[in-house]
N, C-alpha and C. Protein backbone atom coordinates (compact mmCIF):
# COMPACT_ATOMS: atom_id res chain seq x y z
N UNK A 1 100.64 -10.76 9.35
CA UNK A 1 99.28 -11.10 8.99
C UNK A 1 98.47 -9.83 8.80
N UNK A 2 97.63 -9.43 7.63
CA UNK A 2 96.64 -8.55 7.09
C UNK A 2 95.22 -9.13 7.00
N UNK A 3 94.45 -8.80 7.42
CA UNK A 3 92.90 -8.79 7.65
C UNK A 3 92.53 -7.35 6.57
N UNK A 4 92.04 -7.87 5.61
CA UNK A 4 91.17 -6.70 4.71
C UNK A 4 89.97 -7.13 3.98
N UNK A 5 89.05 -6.00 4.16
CA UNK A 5 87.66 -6.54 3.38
C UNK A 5 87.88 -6.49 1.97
N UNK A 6 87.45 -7.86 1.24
CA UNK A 6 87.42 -7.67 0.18
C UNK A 6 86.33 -7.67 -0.91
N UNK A 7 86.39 -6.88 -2.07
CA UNK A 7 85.10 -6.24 -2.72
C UNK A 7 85.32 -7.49 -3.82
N UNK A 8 86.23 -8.38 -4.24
CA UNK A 8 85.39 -9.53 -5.14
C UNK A 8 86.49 -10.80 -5.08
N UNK A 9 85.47 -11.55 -4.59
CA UNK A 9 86.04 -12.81 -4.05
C UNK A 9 86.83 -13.71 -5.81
N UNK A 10 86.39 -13.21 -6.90
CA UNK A 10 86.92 -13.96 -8.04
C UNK A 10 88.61 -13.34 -8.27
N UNK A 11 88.94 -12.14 -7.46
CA UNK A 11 89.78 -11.47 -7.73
C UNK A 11 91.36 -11.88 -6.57
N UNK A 12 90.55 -12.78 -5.78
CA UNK A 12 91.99 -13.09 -5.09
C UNK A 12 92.27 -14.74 -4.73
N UNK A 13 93.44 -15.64 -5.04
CA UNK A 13 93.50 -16.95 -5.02
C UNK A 13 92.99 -17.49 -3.50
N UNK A 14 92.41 -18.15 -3.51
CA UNK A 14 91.31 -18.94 -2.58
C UNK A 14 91.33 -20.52 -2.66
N UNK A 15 92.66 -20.69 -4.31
CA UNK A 15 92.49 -22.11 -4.23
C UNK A 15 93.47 -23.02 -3.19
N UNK A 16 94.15 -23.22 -2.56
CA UNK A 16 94.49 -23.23 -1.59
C UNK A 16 93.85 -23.35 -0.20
N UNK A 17 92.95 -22.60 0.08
CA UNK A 17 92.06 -22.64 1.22
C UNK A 17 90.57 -23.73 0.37
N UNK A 18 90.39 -23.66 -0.81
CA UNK A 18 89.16 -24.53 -1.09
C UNK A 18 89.84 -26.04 -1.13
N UNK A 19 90.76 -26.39 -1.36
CA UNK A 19 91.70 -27.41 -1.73
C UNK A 19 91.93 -28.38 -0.01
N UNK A 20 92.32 -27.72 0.87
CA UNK A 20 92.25 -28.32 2.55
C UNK A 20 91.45 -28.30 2.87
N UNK A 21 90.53 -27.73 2.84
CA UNK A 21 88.99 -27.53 3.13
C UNK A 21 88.02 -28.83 2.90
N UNK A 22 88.32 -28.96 1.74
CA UNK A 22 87.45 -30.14 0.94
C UNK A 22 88.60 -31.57 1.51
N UNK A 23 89.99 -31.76 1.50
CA UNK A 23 90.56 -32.67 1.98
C UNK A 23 90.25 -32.66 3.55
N UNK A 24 89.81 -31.70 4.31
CA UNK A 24 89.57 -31.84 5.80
C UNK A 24 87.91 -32.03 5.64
N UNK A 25 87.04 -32.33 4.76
CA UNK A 25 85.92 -32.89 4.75
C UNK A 25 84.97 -31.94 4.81
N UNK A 26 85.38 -30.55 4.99
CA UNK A 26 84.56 -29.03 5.27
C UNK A 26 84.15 -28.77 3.37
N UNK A 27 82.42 -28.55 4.01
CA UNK A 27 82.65 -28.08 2.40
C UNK A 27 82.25 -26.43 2.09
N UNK A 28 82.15 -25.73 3.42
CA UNK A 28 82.04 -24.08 3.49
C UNK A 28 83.03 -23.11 2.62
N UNK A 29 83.95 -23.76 2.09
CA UNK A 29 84.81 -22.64 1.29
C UNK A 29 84.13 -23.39 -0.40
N UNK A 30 83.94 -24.27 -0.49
CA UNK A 30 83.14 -24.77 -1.47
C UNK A 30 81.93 -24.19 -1.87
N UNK A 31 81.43 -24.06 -0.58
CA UNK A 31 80.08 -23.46 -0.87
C UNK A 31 79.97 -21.70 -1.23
N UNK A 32 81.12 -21.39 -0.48
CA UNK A 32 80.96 -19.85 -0.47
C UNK A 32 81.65 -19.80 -1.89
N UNK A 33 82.43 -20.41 -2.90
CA UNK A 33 82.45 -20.28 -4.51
C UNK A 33 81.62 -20.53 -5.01
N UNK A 34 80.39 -21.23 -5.02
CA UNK A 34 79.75 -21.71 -5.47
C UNK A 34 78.30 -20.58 -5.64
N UNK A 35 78.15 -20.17 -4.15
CA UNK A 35 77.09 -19.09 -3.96
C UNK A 35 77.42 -17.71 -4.46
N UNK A 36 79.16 -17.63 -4.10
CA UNK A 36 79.78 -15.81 -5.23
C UNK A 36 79.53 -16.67 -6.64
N UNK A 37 79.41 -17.32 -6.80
CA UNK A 37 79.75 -17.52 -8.38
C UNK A 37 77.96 -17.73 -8.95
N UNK A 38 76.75 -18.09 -8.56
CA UNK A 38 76.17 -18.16 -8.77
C UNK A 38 75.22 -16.82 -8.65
N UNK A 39 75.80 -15.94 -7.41
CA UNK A 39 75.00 -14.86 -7.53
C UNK A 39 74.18 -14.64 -5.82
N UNK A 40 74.05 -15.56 -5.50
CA UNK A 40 73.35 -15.76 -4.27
C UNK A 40 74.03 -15.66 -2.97
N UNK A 41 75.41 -15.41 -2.94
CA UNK A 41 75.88 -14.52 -1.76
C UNK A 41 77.28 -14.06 -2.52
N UNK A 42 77.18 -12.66 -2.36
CA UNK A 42 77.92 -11.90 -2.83
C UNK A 42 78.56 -10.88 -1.90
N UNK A 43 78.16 -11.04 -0.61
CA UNK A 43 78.06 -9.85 0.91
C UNK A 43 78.42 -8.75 -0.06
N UNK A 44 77.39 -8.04 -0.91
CA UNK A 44 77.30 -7.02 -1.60
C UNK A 44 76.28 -5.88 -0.84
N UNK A 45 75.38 -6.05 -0.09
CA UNK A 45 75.57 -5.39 0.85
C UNK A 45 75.63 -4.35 1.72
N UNK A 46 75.91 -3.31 2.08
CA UNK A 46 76.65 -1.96 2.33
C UNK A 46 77.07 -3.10 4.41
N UNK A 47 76.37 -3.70 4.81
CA UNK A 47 76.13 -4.17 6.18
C UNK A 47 76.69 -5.63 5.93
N UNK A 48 77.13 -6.23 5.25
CA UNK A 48 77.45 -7.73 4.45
C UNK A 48 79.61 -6.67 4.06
N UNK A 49 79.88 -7.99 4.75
CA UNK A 49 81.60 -7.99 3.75
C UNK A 49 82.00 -9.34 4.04
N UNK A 50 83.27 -9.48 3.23
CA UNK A 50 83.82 -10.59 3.12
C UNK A 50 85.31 -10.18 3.25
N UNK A 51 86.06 -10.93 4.51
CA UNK A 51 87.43 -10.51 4.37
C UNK A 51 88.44 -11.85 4.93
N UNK A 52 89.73 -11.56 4.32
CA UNK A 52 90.95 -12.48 3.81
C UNK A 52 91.58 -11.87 4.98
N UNK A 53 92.54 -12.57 5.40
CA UNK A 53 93.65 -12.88 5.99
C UNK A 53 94.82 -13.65 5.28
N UNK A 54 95.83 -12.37 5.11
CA UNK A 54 97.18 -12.87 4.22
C UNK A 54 98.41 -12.63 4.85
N UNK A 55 99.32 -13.45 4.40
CA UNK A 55 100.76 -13.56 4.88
C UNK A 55 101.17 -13.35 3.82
N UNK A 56 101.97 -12.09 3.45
CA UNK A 56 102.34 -11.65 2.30
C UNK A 56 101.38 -11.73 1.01
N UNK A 57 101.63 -12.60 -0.12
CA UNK A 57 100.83 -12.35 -0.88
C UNK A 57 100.09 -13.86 -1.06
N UNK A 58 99.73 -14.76 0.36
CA UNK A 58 99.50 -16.09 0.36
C UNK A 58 97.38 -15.67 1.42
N UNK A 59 96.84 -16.44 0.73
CA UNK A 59 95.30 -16.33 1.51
C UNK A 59 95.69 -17.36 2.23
N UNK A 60 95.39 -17.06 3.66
CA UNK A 60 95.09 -18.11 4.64
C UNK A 60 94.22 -18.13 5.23
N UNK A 61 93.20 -17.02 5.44
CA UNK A 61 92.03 -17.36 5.84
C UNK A 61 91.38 -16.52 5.48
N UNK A 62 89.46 -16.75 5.74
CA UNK A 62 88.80 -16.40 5.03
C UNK A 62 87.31 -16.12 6.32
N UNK A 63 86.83 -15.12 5.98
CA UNK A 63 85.63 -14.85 6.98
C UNK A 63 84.62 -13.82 6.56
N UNK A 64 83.48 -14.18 6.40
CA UNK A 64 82.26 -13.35 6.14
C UNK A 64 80.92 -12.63 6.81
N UNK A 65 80.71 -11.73 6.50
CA UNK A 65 79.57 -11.24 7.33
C UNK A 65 78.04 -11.47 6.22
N UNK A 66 76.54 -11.51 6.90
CA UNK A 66 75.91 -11.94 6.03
C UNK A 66 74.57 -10.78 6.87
N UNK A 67 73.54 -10.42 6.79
CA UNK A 67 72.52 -10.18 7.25
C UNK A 67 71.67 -11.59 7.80
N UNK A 68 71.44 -12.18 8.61
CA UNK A 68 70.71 -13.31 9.12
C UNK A 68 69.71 -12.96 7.88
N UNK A 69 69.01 -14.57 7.58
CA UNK A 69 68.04 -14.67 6.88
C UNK A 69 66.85 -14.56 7.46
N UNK A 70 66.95 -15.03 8.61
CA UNK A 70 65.71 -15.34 9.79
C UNK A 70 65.40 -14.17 10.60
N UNK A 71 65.86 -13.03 10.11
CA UNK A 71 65.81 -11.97 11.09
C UNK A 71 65.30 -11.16 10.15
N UNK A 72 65.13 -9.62 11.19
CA UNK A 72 64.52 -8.78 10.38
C UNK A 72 65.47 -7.97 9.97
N UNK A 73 66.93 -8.01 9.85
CA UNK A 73 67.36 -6.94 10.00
C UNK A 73 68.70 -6.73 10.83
N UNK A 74 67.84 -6.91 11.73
CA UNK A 74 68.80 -6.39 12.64
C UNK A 74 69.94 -7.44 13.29
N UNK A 75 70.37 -8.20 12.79
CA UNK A 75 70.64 -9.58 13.29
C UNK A 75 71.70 -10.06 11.87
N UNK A 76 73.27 -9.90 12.33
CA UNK A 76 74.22 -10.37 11.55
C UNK A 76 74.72 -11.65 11.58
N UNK A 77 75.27 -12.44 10.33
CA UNK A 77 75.71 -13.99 10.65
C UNK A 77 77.22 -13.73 10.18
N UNK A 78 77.89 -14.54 10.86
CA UNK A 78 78.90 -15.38 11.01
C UNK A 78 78.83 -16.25 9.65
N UNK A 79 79.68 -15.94 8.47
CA UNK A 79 79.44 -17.03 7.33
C UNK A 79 81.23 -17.82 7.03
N UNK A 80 81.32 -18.91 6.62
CA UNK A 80 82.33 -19.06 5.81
C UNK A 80 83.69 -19.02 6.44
N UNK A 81 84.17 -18.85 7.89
CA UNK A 81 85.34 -19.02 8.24
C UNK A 81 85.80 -20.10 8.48
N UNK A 82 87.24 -20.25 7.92
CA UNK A 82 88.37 -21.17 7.52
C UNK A 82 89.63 -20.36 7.34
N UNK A 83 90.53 -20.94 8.02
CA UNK A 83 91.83 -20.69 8.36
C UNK A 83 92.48 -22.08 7.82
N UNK A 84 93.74 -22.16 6.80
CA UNK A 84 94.41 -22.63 6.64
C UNK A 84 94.99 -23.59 8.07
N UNK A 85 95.25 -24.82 8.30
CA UNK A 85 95.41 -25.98 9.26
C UNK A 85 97.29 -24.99 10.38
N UNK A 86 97.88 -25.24 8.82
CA UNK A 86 99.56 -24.07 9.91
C UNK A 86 99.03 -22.88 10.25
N UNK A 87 97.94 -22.33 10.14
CA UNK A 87 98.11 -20.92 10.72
C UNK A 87 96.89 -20.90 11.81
N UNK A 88 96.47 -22.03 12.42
CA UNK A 88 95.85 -22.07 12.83
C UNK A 88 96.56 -21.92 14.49
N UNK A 89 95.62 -21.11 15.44
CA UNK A 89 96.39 -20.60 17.17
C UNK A 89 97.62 -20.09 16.74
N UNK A 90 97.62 -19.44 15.63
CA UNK A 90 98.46 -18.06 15.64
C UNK A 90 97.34 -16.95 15.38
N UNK A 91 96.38 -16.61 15.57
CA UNK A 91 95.82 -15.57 15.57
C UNK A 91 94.78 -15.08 14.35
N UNK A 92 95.26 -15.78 13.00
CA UNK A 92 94.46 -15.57 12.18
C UNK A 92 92.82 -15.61 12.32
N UNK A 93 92.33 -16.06 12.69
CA UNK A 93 90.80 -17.18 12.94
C UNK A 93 90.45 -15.44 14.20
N UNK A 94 90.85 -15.41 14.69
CA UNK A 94 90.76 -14.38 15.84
C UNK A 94 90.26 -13.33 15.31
N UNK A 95 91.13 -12.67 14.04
CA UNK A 95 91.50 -11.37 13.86
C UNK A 95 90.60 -11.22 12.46
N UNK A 96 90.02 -12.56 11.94
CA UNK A 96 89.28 -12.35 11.16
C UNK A 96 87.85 -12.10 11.34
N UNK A 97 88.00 -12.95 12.94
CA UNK A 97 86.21 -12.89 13.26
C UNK A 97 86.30 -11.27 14.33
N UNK A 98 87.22 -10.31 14.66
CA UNK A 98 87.59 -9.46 14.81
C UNK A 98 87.33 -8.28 14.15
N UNK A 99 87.47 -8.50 12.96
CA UNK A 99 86.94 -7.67 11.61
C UNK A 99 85.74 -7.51 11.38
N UNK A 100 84.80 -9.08 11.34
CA UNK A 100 83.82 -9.40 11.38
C UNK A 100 82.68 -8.49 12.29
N UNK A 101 83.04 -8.89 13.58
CA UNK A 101 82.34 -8.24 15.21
C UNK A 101 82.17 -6.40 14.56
N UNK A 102 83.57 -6.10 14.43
CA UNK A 102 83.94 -5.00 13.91
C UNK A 102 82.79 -3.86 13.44
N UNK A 103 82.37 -4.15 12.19
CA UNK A 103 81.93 -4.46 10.98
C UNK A 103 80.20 -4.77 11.34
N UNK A 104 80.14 -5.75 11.79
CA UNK A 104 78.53 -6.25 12.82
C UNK A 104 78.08 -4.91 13.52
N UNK A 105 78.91 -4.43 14.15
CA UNK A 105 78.34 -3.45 15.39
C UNK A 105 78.19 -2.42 15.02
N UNK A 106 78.26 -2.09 14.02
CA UNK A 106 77.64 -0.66 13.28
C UNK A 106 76.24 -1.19 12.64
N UNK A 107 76.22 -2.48 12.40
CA UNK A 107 74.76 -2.97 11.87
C UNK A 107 73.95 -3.29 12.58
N UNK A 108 74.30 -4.00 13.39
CA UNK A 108 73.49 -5.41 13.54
C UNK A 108 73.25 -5.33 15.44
N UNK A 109 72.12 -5.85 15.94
CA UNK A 109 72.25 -5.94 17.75
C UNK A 109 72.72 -6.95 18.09
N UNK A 110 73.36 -7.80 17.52
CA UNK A 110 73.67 -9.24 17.42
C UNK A 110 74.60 -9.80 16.12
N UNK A 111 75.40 -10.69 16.30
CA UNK A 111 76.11 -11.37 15.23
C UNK A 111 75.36 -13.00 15.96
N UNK A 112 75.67 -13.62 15.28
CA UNK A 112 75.40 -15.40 15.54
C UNK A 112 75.98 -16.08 14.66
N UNK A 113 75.75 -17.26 14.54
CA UNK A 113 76.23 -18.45 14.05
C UNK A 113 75.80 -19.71 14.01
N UNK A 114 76.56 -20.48 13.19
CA UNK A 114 76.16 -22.13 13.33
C UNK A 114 76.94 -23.09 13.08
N UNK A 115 77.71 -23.77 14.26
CA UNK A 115 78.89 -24.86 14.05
C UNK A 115 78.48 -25.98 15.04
N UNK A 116 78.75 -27.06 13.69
CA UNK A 116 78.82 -28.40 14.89
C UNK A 116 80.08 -29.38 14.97
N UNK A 117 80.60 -28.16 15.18
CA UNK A 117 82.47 -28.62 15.07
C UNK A 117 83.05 -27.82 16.93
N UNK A 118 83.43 -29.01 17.69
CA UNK A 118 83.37 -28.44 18.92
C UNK A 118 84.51 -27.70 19.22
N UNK A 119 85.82 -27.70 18.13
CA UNK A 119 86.60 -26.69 18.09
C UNK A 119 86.32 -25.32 17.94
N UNK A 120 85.62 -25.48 16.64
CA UNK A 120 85.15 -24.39 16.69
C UNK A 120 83.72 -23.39 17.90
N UNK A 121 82.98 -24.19 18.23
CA UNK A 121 82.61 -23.94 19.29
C UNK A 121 83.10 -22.88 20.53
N UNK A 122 84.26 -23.90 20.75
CA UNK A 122 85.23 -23.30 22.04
C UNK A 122 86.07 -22.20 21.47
N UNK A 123 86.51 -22.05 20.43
CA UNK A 123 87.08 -21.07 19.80
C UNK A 123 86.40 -19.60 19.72
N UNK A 124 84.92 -19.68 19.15
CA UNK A 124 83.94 -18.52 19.37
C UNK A 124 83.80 -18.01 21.00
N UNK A 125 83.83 -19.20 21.80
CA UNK A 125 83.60 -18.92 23.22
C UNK A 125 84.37 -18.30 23.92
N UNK A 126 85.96 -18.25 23.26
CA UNK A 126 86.68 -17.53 23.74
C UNK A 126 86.64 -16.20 23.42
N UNK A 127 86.02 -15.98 22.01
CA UNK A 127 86.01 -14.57 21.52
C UNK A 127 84.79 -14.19 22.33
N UNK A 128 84.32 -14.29 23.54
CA UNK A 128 83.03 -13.62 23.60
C UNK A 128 81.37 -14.40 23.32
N UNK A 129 81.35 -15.17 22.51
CA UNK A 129 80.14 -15.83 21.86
C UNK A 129 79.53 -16.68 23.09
N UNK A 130 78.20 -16.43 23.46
CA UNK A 130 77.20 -17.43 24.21
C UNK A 130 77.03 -18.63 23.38
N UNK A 131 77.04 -20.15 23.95
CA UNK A 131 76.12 -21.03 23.53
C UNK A 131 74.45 -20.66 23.10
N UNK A 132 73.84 -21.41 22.28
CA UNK A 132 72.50 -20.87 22.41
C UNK A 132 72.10 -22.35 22.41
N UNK A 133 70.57 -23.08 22.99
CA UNK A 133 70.45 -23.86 23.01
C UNK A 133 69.08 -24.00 22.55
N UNK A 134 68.62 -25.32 21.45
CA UNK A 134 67.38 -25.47 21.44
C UNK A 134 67.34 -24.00 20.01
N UNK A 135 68.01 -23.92 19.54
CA UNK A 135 67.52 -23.49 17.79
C UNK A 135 68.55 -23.86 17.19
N UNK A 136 67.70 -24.35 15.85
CA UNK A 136 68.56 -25.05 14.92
C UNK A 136 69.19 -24.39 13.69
N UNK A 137 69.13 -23.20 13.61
CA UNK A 137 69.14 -22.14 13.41
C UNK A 137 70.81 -21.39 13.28
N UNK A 138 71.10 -21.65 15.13
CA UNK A 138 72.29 -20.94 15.40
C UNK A 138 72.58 -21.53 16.50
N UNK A 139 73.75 -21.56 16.72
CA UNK A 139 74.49 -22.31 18.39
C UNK A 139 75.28 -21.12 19.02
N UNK A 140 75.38 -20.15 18.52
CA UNK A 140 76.15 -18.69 19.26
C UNK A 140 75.86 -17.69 18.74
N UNK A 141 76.01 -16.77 19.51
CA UNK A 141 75.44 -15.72 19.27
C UNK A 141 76.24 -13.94 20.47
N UNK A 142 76.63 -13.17 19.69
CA UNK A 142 77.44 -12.41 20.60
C UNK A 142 76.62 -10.75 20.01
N UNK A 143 75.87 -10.02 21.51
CA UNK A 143 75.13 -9.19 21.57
C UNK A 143 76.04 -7.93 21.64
N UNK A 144 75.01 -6.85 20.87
CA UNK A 144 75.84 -5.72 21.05
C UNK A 144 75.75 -4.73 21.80
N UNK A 145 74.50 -4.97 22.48
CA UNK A 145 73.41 -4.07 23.35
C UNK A 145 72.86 -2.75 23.52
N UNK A 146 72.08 -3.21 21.99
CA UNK A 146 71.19 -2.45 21.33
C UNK A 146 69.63 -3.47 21.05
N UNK A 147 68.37 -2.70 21.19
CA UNK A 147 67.40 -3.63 20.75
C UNK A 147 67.06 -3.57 19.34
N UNK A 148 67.50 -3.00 18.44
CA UNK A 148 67.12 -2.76 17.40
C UNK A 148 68.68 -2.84 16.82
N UNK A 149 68.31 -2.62 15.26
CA UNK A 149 69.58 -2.42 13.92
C UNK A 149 70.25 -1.20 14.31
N UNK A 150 71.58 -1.16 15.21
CA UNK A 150 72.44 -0.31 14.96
C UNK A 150 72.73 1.12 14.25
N UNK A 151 71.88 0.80 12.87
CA UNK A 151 72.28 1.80 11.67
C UNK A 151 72.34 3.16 12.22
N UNK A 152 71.97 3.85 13.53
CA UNK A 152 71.96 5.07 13.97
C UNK A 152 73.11 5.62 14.26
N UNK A 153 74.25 4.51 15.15
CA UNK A 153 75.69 5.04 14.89
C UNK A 153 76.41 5.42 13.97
N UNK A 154 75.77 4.83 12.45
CA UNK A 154 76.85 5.15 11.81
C UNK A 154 76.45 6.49 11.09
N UNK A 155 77.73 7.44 11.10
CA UNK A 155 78.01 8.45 10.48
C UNK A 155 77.81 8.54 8.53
């Protein structure tokens, strides 16, 4: 398994992951073609990426970083992860939101999120992620402990 950021989502097969996605009733890999293809999320960026998880030359999963909308700044989201159903508790889903965190902590004092899927839930919780309660907004959220945007670490 390879975790790499990738610079254009039209450039690598995804149909496969949009295809289970939409048969498992999820329509987030739908949406994230829909928004690269329209223009309106592109994690273009320099603090924004988008990265794949492959088994040879097969996409099995998929995970994005976004700048929160609701923030000023300093405050990264959790967009768009989906892992193929077989590769799922082998590690993929892990190693993508891994990349993600990664990636966050040179930006952001915070990553968050928003799932009302209680797998997924417990899944973030293991990586680290607090419940948050009472915003509708976000249900997790994993601090980096910094009060402000990061951007000073990076070189």
């Amino acid at each position: 398994m390879i975790v790499q950021e990738v610079d254009d989502l039209g450039a690598i097969d995804i149909a496969e992951l949009l295809t289970e996605s939409k048969r498992e009733g999820f329509r987030n890999i739908h949406r994230l073609v829909n928004d690269y293809n329209e223009g309106s999320n592109r994690f273009q960026h320099e603090d924004e990426a988008l990265f794949e998880c492959r088994v040879g030359h097969r996409v099995i999963g998929i995970c994005g970083l976004n700048r929160d909308p609701h923030s000023n700044g300093s405050i990264g989201r959790i967009r768009r992860l989906y892992v193929l159903k077989e590769f799922r508790s082998h590690g993929a889903g892990r190693r993508l939101v891994e990349a993600v965190i990664h990636k966050a902590s040179n930006y952001y004092s915070k990553l968050v999120l928003r799932t009302d899927n209680p797998k997924a839930a417990d899944f973030y919780m293991k990586l680290g992620f607090k419940e948050v309660k009472g915003d509708v907004r976000i249900t997790h959220e994993l601090g980096f402990g910094c009060n402000h945007g990061c951007h000073a670490s990076i070189l």
